[in-house]
Protein backbone atom coordinates (compact mmCIF):
# COMPACT_ATOMS: atom_id res chain seq x y z
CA UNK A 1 0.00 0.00 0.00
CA UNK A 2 1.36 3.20 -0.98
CA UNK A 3 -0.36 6.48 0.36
CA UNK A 4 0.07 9.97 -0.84
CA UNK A 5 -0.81 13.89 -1.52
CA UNK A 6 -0.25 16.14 -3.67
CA UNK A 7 2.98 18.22 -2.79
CA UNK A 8 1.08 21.30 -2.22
CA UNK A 9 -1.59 19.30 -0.03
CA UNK A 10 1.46 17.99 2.31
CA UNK A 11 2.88 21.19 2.20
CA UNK A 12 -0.48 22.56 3.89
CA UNK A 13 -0.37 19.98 6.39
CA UNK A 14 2.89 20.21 7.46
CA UNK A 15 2.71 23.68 7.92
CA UNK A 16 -0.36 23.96 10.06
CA UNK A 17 1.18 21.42 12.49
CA UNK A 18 3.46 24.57 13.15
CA UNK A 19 6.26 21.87 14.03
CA UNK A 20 9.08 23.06 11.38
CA UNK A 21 9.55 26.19 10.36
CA UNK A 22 8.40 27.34 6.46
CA UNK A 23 11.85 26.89 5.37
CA UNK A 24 12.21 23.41 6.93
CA UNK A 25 8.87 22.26 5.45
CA UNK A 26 10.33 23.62 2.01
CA UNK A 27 13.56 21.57 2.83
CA UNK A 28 11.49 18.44 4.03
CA UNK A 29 9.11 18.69 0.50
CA UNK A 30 12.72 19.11 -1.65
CA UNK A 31 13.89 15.59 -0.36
CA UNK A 32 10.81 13.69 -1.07
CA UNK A 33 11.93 10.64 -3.25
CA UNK A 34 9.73 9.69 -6.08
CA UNK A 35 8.19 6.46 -5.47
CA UNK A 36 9.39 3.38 -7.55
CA UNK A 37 8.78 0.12 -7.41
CA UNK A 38 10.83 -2.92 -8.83
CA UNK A 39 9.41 -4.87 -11.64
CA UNK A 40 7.03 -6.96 -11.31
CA UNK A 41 5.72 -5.87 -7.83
CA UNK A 42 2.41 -4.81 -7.42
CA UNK A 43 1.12 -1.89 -5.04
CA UNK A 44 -1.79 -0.37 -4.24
CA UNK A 45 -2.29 3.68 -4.07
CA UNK A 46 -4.37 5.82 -1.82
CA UNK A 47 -4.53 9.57 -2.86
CA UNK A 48 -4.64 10.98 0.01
CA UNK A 49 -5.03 14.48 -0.99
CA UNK A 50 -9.11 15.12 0.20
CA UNK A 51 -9.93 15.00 3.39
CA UNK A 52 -8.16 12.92 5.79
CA UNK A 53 -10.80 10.94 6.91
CA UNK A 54 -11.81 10.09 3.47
CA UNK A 55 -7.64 8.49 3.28
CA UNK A 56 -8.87 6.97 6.08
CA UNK A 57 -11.52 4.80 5.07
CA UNK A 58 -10.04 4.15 1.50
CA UNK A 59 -7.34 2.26 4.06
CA UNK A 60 -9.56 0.29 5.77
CA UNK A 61 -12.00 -0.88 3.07
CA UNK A 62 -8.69 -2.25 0.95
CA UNK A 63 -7.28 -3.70 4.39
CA UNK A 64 -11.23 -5.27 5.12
CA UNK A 65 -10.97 -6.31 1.42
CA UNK A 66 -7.72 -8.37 1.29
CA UNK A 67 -8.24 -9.69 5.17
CA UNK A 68 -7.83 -13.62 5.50
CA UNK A 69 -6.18 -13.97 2.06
């Protein structure tokens, strides 16, 4: 499972948590790796860009979904 925002989206959130500064959020965002995977793997993705809640429950319905397999 892979879950993720939009840059501008995590920039929003990291920001209101007030824990970094704006130029340590802009430092944080600058370091984010693309996200590859090698062949032949297979992932799920979760845009997690609306509200969090709605992340949320896109989570647990896959997790409810794949349970006991």
């Amino acid at each position: 499972m892979h879950v993720d925002a939009a840059p501008h989206i995590l920039e929003a959130r990291l920001g209101a948590r007030a824990r970094e500064s704006a130029e340590q959020v802009a430092a944080r965002l600058a370091r984010h790796a693309p996200f590859t995977l090698p062949d032949g793997v297979r992932c799920e993705s979760i845009d997690n860009s609306g509200e969090l809640e709605d992340g949320g429950h896109a989570l647990i319905a896959f997790l409810k979904s794949h349970a006991g397999r």
